[in-house]
Protein backbone atom coordinates (compact mmCIF):
# COMPACT_ATOMS: atom_id res chain seq x y z
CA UNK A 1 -5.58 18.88 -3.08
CA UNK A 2 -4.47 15.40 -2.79
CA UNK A 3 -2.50 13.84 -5.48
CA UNK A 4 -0.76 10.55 -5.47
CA UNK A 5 0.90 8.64 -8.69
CA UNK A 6 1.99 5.27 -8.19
CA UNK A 7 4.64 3.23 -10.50
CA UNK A 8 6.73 0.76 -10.58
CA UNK A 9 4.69 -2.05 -11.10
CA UNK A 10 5.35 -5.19 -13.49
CA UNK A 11 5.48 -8.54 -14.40
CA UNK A 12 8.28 -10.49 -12.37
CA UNK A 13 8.38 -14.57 -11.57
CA UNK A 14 7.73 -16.02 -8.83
CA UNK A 15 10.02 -15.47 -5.91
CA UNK A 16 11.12 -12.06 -7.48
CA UNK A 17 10.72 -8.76 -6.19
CA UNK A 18 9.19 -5.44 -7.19
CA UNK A 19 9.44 -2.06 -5.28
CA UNK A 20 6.21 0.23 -5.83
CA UNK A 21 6.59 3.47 -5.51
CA UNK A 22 3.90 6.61 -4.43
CA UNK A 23 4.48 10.42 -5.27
CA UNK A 24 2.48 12.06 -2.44
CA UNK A 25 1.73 15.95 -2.60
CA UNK A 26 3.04 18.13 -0.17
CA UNK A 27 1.51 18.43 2.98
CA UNK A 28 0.07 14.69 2.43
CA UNK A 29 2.56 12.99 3.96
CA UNK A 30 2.52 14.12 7.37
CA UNK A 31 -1.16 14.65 7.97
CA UNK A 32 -2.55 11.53 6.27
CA UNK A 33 -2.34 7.76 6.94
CA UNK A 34 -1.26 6.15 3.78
CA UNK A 35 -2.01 2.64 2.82
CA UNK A 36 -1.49 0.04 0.11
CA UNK A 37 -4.61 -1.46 -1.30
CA UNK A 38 -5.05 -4.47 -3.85
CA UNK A 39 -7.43 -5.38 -5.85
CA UNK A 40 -7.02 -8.83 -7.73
CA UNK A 41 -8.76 -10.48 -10.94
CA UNK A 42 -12.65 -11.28 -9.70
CA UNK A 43 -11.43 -9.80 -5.99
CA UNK A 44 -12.49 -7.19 -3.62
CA UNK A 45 -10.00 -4.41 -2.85
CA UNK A 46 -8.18 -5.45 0.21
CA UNK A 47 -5.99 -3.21 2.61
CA UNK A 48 -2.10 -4.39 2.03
CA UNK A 49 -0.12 -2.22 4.53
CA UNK A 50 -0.98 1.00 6.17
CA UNK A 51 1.96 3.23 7.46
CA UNK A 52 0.88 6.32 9.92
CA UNK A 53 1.40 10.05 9.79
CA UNK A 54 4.38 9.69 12.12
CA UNK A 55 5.87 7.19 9.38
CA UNK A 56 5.22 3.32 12.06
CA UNK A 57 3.61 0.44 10.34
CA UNK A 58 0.45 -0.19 11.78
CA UNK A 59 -1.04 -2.60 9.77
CA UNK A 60 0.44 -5.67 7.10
CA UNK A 61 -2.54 -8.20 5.86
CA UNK A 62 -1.46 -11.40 7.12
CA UNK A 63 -1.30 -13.06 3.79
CA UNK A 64 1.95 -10.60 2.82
CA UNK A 65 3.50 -10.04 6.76
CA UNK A 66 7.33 -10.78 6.35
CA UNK A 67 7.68 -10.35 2.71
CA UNK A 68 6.10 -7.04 1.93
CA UNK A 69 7.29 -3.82 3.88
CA UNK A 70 5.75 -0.33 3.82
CA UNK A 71 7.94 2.98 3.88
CA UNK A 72 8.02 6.62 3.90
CA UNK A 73 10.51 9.62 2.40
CA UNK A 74 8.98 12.69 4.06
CA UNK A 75 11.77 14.93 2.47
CA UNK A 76 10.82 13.37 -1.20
CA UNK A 77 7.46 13.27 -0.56
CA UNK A 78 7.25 9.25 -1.20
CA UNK A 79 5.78 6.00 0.26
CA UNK A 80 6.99 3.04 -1.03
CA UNK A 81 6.11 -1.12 -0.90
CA UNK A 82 8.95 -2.90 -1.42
CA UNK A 83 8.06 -6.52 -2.46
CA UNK A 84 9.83 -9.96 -1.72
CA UNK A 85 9.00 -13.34 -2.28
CA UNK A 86 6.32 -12.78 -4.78
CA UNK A 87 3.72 -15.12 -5.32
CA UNK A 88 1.28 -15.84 -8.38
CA UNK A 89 -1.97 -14.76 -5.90
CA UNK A 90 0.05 -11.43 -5.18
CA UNK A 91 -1.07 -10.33 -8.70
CA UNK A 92 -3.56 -7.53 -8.51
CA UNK A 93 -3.66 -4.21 -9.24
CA UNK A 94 -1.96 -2.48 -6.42
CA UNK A 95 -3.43 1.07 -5.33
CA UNK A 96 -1.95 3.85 -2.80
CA UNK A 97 -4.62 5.34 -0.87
CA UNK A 98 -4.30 8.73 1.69
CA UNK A 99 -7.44 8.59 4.10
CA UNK A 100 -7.97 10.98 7.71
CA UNK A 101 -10.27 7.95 9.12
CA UNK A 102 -8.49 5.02 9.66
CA UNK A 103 -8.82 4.13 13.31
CA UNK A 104 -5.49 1.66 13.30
CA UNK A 105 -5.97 -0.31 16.69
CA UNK A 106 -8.48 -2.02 18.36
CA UNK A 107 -7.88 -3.23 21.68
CA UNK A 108 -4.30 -2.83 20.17
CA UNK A 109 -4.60 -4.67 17.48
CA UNK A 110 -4.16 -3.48 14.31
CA UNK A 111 -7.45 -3.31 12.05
CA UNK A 112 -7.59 -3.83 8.75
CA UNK A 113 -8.07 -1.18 6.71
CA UNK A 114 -11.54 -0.23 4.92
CA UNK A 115 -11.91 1.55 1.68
CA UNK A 116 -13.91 4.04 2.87
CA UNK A 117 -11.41 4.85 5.58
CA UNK A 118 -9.33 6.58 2.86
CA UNK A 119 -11.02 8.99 0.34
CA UNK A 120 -8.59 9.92 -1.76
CA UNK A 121 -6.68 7.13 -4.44
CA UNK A 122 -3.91 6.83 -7.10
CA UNK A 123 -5.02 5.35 -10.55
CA UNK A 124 -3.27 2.22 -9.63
CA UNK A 125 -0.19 -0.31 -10.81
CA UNK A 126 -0.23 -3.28 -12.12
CA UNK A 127 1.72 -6.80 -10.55
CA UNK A 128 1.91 -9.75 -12.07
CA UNK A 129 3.00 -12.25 -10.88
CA UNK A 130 3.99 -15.96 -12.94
CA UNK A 131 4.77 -19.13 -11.54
């Protein structure tokens, strides 16, 4: 069965950073794509970053390219999103998601990710961001 537990959300000003963190269960890791969704006050869920089973980045959401980066501990069993340069529309409650579906390039380029490409969710993590 697949588990994950984020933490390591917050509240942090603007231009701070935050590191999320996502306990996987075993065998997760390696045989899922794992992504990082968000879903913001009065917002739709949106794909954030999606690493692969073999632990490349496929996909970043233009809006957080170059200050957000996704990451993997096989041997702990972890994914992380390390946060930089926050900004008051990153707030949102920030979800890690383990799906078998995601198709990751088109034409090579990356696509961004769909809820229903990942079926199985943590109970999500709270950012907030002030100015």
């Amino acid at each position: 069965q697949v588990q994950l537990v984020e933490s390591g959300g917050g509240s942090v000003q603007a231009g701070g950073s935050l590191r999320l963190s996502c306990a996987v269960s075993r065998y997760t890791i390696n045989t899922y794509y794992l992504g990082w969704f968000r879903q913001g006050p009065g917002q739709e869920r949106e794909g954030v970053a999606v690493i692969s089973t073999a632990g490349g980045r496929i996909y970043y959401a233009d809006s957080v390219k170059g200050r957000f980066t996704i990451s993997q501990d096989n041997a702990n069993n972890m994914v992380y999103l390390q946060m930089n340069s926050l900004k008051p529309e990153d707030t949102a409650m920030y979800y890690c998601a383990a799906g078998r579906h995601y198709r990751g390039y088109m034409n090579y380029v990356p696509v961004p990710p769909g809820e229903a490409d990942f079926g199985y969710w943590g109970q999500g993590t709270q950012v907030t961001v002030s100015s």
